[in-house]
Protein backbone atom coordinates (compact mmCIF):
# COMPACT_ATOMS: atom_id res chain seq x y z
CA UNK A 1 115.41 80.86 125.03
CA UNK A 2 111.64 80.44 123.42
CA UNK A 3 111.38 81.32 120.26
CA UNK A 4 109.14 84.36 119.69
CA UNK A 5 105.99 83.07 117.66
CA UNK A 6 105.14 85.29 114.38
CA UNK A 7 102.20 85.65 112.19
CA UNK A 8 102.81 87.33 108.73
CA UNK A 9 100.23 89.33 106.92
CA UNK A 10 100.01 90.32 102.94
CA UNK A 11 97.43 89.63 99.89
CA UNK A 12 99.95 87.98 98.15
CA UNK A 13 101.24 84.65 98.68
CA UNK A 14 104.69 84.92 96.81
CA UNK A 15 105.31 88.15 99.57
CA UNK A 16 104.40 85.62 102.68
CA UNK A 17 106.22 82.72 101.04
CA UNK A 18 109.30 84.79 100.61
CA UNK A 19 108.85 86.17 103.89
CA UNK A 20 108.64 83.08 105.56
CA UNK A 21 112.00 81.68 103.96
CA UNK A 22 113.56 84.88 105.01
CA UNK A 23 113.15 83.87 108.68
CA UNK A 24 113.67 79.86 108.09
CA UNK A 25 117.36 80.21 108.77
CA UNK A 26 116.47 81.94 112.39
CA UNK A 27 114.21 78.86 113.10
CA UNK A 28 115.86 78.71 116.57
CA UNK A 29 114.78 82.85 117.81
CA UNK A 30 111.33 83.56 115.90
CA UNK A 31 108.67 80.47 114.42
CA UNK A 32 106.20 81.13 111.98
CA UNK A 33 102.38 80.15 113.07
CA UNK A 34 100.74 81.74 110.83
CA UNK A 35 100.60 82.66 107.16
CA UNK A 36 97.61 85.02 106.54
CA UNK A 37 96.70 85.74 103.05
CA UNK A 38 94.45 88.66 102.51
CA UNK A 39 93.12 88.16 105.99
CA UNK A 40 93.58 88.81 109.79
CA UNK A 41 95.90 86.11 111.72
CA UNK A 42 93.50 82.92 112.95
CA UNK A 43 96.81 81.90 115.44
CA UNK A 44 97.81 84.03 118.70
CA UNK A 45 101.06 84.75 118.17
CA UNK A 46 103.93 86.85 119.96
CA UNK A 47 104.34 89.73 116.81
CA UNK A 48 102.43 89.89 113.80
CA UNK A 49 104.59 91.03 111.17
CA UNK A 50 102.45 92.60 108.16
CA UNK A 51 104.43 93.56 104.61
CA UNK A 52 102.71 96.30 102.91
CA UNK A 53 103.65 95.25 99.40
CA UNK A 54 100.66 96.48 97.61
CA UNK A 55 98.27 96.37 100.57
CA UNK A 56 94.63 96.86 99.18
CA UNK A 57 93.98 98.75 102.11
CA UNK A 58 95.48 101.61 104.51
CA UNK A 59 98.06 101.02 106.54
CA UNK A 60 96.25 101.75 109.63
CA UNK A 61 92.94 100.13 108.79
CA UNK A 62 94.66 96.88 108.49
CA UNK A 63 96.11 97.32 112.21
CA UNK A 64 92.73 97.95 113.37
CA UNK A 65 91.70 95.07 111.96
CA UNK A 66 94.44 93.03 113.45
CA UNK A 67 93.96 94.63 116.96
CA UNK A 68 89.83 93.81 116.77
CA UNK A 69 90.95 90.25 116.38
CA UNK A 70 93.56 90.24 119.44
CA UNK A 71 94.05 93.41 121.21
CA UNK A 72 97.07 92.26 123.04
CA UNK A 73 98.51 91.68 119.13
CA UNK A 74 102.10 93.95 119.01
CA UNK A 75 102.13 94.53 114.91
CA UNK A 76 105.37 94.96 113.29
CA UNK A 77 105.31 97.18 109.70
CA UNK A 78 107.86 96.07 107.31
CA UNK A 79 108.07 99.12 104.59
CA UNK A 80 109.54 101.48 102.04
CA UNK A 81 107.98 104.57 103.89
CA UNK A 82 110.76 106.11 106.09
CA UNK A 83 109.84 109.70 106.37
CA UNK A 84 110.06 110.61 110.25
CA UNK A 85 106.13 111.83 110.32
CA UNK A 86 105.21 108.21 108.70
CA UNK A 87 106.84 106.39 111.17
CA UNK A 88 105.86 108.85 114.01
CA UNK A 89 102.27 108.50 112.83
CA UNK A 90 102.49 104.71 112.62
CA UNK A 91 103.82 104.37 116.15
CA UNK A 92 101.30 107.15 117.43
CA UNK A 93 98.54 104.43 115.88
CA UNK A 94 99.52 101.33 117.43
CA UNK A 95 102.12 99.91 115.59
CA UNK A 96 105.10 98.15 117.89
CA UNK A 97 107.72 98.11 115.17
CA UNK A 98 108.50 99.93 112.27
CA UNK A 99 111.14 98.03 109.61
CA UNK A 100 112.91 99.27 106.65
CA UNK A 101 112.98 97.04 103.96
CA UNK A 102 116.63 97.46 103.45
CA UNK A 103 116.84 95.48 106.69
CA UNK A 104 118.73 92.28 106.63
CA UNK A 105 116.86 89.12 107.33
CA UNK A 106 118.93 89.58 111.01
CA UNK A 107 117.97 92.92 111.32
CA UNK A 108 114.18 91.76 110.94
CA UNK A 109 114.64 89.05 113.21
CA UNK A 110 116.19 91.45 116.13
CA UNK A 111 113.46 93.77 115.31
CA UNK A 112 111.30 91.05 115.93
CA UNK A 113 112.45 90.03 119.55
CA UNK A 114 112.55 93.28 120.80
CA UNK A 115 109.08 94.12 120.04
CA UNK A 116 108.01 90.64 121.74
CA UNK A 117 110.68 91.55 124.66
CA UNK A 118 108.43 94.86 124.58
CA UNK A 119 111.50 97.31 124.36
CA UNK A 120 109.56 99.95 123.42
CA UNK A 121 108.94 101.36 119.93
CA UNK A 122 111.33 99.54 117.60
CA UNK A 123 112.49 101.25 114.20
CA UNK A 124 114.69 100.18 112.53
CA UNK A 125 115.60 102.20 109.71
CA UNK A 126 118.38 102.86 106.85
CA UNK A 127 119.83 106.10 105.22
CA UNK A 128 117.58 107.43 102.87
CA UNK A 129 119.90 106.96 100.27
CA UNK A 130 120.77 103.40 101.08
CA UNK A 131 116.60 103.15 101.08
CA UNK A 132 116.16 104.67 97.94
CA UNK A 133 118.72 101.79 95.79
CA UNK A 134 116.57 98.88 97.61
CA UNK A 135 113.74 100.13 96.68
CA UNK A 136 114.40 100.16 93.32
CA UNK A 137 115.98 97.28 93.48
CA UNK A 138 119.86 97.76 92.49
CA UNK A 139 120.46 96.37 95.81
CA UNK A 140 117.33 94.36 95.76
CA UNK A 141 115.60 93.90 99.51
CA UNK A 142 114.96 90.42 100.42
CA UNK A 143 112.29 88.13 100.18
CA UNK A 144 110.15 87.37 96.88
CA UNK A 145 107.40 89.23 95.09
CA UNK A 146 104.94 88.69 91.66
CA UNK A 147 106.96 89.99 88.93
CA UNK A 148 110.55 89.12 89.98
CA UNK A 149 111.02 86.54 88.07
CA UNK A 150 110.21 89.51 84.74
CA UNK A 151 113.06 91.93 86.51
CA UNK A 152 110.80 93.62 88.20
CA UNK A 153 111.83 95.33 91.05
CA UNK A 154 109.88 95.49 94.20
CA UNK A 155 109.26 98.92 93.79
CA UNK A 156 107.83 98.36 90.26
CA UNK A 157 105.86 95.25 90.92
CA UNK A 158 103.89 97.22 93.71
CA UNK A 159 102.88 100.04 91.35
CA UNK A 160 102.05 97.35 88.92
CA UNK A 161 99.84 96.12 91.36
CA UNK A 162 97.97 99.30 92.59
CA UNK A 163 97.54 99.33 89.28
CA UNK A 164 96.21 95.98 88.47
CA UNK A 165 93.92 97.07 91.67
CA UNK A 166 92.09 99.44 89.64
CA UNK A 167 93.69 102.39 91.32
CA UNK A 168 94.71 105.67 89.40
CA UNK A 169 98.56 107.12 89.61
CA UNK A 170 97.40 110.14 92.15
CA UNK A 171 95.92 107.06 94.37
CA UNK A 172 99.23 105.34 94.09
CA UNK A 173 101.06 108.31 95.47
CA UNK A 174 99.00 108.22 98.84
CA UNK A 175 98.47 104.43 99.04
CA UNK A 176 102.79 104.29 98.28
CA UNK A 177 103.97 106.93 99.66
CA UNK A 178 105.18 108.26 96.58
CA UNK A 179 105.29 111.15 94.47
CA UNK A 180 103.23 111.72 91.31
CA UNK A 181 107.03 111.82 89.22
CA UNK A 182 108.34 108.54 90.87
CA UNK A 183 104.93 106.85 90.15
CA UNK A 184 105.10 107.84 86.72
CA UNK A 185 109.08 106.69 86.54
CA UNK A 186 108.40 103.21 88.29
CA UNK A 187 105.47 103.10 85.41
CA UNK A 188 107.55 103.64 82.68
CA UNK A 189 110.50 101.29 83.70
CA UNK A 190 107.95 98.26 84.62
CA UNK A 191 105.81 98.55 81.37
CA UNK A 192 109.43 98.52 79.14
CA UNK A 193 110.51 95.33 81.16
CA UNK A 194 106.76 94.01 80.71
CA UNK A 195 106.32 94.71 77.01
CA UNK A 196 103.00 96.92 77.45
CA UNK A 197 102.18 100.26 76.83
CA UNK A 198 98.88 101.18 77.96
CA UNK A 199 97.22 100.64 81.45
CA UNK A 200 94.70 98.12 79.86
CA UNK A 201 97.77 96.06 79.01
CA UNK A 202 98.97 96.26 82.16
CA UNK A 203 95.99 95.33 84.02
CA UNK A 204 95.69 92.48 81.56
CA UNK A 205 99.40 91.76 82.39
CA UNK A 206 99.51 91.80 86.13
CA UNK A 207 96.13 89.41 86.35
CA UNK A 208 98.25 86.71 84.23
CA UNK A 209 101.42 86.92 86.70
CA UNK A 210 99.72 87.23 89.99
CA UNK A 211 99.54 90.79 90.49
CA UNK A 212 95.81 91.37 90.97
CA UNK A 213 95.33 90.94 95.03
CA UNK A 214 93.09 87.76 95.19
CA UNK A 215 92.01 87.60 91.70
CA UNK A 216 90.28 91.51 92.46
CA UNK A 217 91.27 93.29 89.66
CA UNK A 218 89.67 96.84 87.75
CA UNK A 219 90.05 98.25 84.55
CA UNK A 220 91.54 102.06 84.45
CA UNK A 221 88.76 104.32 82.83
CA UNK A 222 91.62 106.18 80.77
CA UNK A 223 91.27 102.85 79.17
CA UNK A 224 94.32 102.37 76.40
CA UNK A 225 95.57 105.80 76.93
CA UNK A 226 99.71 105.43 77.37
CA UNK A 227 100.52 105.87 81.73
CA UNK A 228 101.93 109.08 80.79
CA UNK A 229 99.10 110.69 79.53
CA UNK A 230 97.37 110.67 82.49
């Protein structure tokens, strides 16, 4: 059996570089062609898997983006967002897969060859629960991120990055999929592990450990206000 070609797609290089050792030890069912950092996949390739760790922009922008390139392209989203009208509306849109990140690497790499088998729409999806715990990462999903190596969890080290991006909490909660209280919890927990308290800090923090998508960075205009004030 062929191994089914994939192209991986996220702004950060630590996210494709964990993603891609993730799938090394299924070498013989999917091969990697293509690592795209904070651009559209060069390579054809069979599925194009795209992380949404921080993604700069929507989801769905992104897959049209990805589709202008190659319109035969069958995208796979690999994501925290499980609610059933997400994934509905992510399917409705023209995504082939939809993967919870509390997947195993095997459970990816299934995922994987039944989109390029074109099964049909492929979720794959855990209890919310069982969600939740990766997410914050007492489980801890798989694959690497900026900030792990800090204890960051995944969860945290996106937030840190929306914020590094510029963007304010109530633009977190839409760009995450989040609520305004989780934001604000993920927030708190990050900046005790990072040894900041104001968003200035933080912006200054996540540029000097690879959190600011590309080097694109903003300062918040609630300047050295404390997160929770805002």
């Amino acid at each position: 059996m062929t191994a089914v070609s994939v192209a991986i797609v996220n702004d950060y290089p630590l996210v494709v570089a964990g993603l891609t050792l993730m799938l090394q030890p299924f070498a013989d069912r999917v091969h990697v062609v293509d690592l795209a950092v904070d651009a559209v996949p060069d390579r054809p390739a069979d599925v194009v898997l795209y992380d949404t760790f921080a993604g700069p922009e929507p989801r769905d922008r992104v897959l049209e983006e990805i589709l202008a390139r190659d319109a035969t392209a069958r995208v796979v989203l690999y994501t925290w967002a499980l609610e059933d009208d997400l994934v509905d509306d992510a399917l409705r849109a023209g995504f082939a897969g939809y993967v919870d990140k509390a997947a195993t690497a095997g459970e990816l790499v299934a995922a994987i060859e039944r989109v390029a088998a074109a099964e049909g729409d492929v979720v794959v999806r855990h209890d919310a629960a069982e969600a939740a715990l990766d997410g914050d990462g007492l489980n801890g999903p798989s694959g690497r991120w900026p900030g792990m190596e800090h204890q960051l969890s995944a969860r945290e080290a996106e937030v840190v990055a929306f914020i590094t991006q510029g963007l304010s909490n109530q633009d977190i909660t839409q760009r995450a999929y989040l609520s305004i209280n989780t934001v604000k919890t993920y927030i708190r927990s990050a900046y005790q592990k990072m040894g900041v308290s104001t968003r200035s800090q933080a912006v200054r923090w996540g540029m000097e450990h690879g959190l600011d998508h590309a080097g694109q960075c903003a300062e918040d205009p609630a300047g050295d206000r404390p997160a929770e004030a805002r």
